[in-house]
N, C-alpha and C. Protein backbone atom coordinates (compact mmCIF):
# COMPACT_ATOMS: atom_id res chain seq x y z
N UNK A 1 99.04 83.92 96.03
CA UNK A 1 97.84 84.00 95.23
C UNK A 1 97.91 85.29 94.40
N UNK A 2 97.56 85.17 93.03
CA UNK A 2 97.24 86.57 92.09
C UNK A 2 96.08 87.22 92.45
N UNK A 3 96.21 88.04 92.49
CA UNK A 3 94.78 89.08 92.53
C UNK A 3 94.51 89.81 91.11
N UNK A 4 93.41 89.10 90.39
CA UNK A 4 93.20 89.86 89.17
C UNK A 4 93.30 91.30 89.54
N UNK A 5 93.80 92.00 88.20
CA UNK A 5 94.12 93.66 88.18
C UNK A 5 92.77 94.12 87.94
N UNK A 6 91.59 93.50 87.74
CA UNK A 6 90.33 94.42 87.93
C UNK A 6 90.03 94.23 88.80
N UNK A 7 90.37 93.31 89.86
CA UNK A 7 89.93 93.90 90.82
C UNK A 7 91.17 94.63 92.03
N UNK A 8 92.24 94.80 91.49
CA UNK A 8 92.93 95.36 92.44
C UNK A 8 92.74 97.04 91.72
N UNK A 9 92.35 97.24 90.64
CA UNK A 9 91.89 98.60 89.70
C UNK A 9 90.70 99.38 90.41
N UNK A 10 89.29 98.29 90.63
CA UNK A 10 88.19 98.52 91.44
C UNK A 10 88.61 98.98 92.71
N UNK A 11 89.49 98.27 93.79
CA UNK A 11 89.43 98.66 95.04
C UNK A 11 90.92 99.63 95.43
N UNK A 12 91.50 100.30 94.28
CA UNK A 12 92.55 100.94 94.70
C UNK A 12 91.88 102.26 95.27
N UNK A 13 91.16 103.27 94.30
CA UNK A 13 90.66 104.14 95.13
C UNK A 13 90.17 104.14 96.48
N UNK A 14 89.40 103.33 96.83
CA UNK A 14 88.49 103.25 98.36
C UNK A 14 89.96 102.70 99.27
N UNK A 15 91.06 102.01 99.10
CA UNK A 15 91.99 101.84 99.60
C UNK A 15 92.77 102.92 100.46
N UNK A 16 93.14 103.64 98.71
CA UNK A 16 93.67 104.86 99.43
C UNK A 16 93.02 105.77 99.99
N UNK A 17 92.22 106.11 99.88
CA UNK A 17 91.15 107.13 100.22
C UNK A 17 90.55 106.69 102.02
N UNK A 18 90.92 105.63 101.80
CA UNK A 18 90.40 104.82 103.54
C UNK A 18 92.20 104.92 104.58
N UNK A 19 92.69 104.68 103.39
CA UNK A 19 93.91 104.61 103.80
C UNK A 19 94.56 106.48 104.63
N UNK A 20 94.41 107.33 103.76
CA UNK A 20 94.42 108.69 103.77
C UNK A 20 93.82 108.85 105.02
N UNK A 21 92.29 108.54 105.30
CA UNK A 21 91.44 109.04 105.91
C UNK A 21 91.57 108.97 107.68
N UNK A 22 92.55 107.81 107.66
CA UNK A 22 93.39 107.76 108.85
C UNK A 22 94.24 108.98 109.55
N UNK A 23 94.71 109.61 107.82
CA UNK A 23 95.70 110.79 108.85
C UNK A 23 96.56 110.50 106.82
N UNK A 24 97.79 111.97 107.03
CA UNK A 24 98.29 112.21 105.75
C UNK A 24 99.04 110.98 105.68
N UNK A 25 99.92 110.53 104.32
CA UNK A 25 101.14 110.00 104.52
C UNK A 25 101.85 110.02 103.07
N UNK A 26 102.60 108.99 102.84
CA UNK A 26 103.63 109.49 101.24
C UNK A 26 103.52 108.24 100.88
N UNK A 27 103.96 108.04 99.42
CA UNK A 27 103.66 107.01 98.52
C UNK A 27 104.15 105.49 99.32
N UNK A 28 105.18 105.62 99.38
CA UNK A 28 106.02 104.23 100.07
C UNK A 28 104.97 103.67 101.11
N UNK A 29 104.96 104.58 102.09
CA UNK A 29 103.89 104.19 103.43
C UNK A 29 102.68 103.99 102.89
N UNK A 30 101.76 104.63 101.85
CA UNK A 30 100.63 103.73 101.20
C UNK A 30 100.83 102.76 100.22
N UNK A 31 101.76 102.67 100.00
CA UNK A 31 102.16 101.11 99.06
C UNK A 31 102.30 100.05 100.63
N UNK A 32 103.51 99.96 101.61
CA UNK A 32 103.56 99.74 102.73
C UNK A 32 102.19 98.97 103.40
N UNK A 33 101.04 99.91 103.51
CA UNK A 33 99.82 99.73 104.09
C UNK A 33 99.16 98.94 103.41
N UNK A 34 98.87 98.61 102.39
CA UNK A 34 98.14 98.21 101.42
C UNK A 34 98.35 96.93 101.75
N UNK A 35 99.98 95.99 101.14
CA UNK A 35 100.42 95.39 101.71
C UNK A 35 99.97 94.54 103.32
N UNK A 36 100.47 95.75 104.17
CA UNK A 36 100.08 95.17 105.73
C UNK A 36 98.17 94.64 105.82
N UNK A 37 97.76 95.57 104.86
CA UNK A 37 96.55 95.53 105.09
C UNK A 37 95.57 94.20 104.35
N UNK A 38 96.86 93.63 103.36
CA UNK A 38 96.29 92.56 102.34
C UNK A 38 96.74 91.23 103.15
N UNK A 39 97.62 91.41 104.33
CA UNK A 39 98.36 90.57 104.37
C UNK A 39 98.96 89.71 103.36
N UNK A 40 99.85 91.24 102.26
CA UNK A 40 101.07 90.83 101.52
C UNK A 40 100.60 89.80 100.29
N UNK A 41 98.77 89.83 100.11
CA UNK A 41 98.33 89.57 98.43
C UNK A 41 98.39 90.40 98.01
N UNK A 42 98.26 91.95 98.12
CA UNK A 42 98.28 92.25 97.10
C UNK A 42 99.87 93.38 96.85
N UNK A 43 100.63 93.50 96.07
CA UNK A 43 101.71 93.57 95.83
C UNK A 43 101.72 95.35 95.45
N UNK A 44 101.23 96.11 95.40
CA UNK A 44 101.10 97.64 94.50
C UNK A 44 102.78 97.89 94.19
N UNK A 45 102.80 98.24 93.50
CA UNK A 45 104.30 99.54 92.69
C UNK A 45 104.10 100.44 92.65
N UNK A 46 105.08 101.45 92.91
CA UNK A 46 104.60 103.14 92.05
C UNK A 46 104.33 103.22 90.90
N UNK A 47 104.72 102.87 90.27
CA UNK A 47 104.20 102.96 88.89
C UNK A 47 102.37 102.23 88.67
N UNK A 48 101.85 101.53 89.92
CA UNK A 48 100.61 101.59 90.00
C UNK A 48 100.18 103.03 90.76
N UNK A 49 100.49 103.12 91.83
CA UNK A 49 100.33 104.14 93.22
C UNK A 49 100.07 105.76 92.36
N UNK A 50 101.37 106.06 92.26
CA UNK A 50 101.16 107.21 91.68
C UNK A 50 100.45 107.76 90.78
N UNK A 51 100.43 107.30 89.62
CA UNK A 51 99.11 107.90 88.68
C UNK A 51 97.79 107.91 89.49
N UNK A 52 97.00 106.72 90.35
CA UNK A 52 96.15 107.07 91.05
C UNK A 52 96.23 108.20 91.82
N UNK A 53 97.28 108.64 92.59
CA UNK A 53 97.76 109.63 93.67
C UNK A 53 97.35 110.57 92.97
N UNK A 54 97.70 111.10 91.55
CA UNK A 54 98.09 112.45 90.40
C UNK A 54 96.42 112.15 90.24
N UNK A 55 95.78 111.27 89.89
CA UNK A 55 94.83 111.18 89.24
C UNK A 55 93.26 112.03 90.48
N UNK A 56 93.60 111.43 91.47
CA UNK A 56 92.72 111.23 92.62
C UNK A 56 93.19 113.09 93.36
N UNK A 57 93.93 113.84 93.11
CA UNK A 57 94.54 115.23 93.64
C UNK A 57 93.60 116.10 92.26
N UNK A 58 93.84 115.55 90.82
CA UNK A 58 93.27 116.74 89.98
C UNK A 58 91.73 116.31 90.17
N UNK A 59 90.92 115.03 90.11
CA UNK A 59 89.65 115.34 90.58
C UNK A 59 89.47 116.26 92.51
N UNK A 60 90.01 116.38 92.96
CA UNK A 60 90.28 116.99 93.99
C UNK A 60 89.76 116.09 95.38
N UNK A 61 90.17 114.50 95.58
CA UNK A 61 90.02 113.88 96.65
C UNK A 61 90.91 113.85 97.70
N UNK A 62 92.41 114.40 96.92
CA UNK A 62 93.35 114.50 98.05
C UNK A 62 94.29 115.64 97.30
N UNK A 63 94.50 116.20 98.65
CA UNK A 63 95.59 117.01 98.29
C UNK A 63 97.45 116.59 98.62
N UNK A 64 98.08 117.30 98.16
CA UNK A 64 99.44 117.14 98.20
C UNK A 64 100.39 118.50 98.66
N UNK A 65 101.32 117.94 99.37
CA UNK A 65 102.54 119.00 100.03
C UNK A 65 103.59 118.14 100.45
N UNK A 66 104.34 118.96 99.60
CA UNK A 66 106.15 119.02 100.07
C UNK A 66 106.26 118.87 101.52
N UNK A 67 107.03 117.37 102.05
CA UNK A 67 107.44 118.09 103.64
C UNK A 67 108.94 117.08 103.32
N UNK A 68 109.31 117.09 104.99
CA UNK A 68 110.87 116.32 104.93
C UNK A 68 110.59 115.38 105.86
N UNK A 69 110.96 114.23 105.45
CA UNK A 69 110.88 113.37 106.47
C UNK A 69 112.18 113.43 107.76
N UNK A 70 112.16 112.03 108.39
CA UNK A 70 113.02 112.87 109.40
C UNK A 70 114.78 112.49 109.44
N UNK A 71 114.66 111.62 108.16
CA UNK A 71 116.15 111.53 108.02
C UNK A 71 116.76 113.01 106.76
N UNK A 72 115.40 113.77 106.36
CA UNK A 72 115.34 114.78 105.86
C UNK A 72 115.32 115.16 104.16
N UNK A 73 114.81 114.01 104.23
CA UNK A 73 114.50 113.59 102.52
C UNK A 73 112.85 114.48 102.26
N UNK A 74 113.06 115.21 101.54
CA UNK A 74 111.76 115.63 100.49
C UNK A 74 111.09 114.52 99.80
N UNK A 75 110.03 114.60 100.99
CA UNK A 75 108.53 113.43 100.50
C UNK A 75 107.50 114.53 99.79
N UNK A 76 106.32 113.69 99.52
CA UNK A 76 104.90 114.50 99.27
C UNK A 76 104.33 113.62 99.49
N UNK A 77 103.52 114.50 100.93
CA UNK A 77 102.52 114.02 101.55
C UNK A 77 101.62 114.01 101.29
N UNK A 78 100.56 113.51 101.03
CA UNK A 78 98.96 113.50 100.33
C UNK A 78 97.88 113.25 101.73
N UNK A 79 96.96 113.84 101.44
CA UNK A 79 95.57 114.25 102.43
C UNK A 79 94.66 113.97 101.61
N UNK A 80 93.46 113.35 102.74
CA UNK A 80 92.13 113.45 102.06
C UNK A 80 91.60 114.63 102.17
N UNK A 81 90.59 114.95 101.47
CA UNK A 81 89.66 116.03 101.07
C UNK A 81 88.69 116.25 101.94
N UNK A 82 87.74 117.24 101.97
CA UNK A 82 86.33 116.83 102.18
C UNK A 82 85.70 116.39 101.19
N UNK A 83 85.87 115.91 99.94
CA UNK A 83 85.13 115.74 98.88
C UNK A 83 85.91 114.08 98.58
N UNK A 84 87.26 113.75 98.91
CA UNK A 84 87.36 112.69 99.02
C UNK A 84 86.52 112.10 100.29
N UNK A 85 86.43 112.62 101.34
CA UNK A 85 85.74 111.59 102.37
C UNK A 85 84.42 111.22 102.10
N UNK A 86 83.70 112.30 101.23
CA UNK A 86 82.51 112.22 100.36
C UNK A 86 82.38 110.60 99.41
N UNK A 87 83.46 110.75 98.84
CA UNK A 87 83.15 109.85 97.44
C UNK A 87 83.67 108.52 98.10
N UNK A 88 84.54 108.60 99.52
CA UNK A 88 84.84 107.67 100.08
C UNK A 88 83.76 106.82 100.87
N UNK A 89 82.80 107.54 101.24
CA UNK A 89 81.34 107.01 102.35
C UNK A 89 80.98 106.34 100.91
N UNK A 90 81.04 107.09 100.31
CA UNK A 90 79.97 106.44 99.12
C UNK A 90 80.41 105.09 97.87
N UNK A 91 81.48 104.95 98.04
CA UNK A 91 82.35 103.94 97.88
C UNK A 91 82.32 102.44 98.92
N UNK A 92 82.56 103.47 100.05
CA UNK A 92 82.26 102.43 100.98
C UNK A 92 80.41 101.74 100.87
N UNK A 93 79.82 102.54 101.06
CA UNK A 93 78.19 101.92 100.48
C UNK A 93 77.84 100.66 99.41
N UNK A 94 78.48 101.15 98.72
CA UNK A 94 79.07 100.58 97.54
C UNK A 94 79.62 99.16 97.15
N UNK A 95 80.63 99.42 98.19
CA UNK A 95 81.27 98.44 98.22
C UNK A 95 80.55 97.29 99.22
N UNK A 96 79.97 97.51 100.40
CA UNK A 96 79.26 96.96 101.07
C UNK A 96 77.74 96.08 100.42
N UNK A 97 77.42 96.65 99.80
CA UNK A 97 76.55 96.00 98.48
C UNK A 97 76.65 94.69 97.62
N UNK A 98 78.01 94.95 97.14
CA UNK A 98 79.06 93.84 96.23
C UNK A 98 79.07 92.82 97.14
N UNK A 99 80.15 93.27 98.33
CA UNK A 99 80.34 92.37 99.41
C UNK A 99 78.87 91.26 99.94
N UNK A 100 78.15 91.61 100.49
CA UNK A 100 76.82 91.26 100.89
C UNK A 100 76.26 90.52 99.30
N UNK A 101 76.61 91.00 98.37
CA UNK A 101 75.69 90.42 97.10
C UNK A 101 76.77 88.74 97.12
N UNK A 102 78.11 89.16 97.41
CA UNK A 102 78.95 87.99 96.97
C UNK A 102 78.90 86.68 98.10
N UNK A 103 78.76 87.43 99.70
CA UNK A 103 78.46 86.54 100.28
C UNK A 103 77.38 85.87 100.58
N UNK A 104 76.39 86.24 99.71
CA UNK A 104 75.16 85.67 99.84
C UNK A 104 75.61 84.45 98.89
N UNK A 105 76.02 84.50 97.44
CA UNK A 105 76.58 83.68 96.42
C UNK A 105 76.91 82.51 96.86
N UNK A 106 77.79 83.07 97.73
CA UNK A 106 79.08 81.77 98.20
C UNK A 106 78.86 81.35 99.40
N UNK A 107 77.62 81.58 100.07
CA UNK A 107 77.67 81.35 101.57
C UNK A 107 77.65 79.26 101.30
N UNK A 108 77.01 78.91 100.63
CA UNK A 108 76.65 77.42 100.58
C UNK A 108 78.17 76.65 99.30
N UNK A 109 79.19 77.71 98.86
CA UNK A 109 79.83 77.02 97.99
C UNK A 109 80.80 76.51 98.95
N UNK A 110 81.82 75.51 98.58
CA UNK A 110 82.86 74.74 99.55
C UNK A 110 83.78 75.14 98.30
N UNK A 111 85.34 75.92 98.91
CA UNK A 111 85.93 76.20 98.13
C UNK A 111 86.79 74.55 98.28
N UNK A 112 87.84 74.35 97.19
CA UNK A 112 88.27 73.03 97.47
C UNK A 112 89.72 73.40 98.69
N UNK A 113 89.97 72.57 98.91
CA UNK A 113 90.92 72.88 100.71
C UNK A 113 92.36 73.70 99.77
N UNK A 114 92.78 73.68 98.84
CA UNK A 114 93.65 74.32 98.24
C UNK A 114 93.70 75.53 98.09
N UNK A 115 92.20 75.84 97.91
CA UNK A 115 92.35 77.40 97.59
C UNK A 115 91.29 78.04 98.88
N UNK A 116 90.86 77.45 99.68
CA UNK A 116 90.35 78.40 100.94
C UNK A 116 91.44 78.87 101.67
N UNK A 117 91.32 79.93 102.21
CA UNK A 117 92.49 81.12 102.60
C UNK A 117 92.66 81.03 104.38
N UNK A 118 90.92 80.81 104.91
CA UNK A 118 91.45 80.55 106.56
C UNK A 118 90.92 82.00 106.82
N UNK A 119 90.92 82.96 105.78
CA UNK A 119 90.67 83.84 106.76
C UNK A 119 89.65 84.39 107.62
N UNK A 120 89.67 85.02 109.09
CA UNK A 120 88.70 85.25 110.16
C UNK A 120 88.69 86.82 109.73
């Protein structure tokens, strides 16, 4: 299945930022997660990842540091903020809103058996 890019645009921040909020990690492992976490709809690249990463460090939601991983390769690790966990509650609010507005929508629609997903 495609996932329109507005809405994979809408929910990349609160992703990573939820994602982060777990504990630090480096680009691959939040591309990685995203993935595990879409169960593999939604697809990210670096060339999506990173500009958010650069973008989301100069408003100051996460920070970044040089470390080595342990086959000893120079990663950069990224952290949430206190000001990301901020904009993250409030995202999450947010998002909980949409959600609740959409399942109210669709609680009575019957998707046709092709495109319902199954998921619990």
């Amino acid at each position: 299945m495609h996932i329109d890019k507005d809405l994979v645009a809408a929910s990349a921040t609160p992703l990573v930022l939820g994602i982060l909020a777990d504990g630090e990690s480096y680009g691959y492992a939040i591309v990685k997660r995203v993935n595990e976490l879409s169960r593999g709809q939604m697809q990210w690249t670096d060339g999506m990842l990173y500009p958010l990463l650069h973008r989301l460090e100069r408003l100051g939601y996460v920070s970044a540091n040089w470390g080595t991983s342990e086959g000893g390769r120079r990663r950069k690790h990224y952290a949430i903020t206190d000001a990301g966990k901020e904009v993250l509650a409030e995202r999450r609010l947010q998002w909980t809103v949409v959600a609740d507005a959409l399942n109210q929508v669709w609680q009575d629609i019957q998707l046709p058996p092709h495109l319902a997903m199954g998921w619990s």
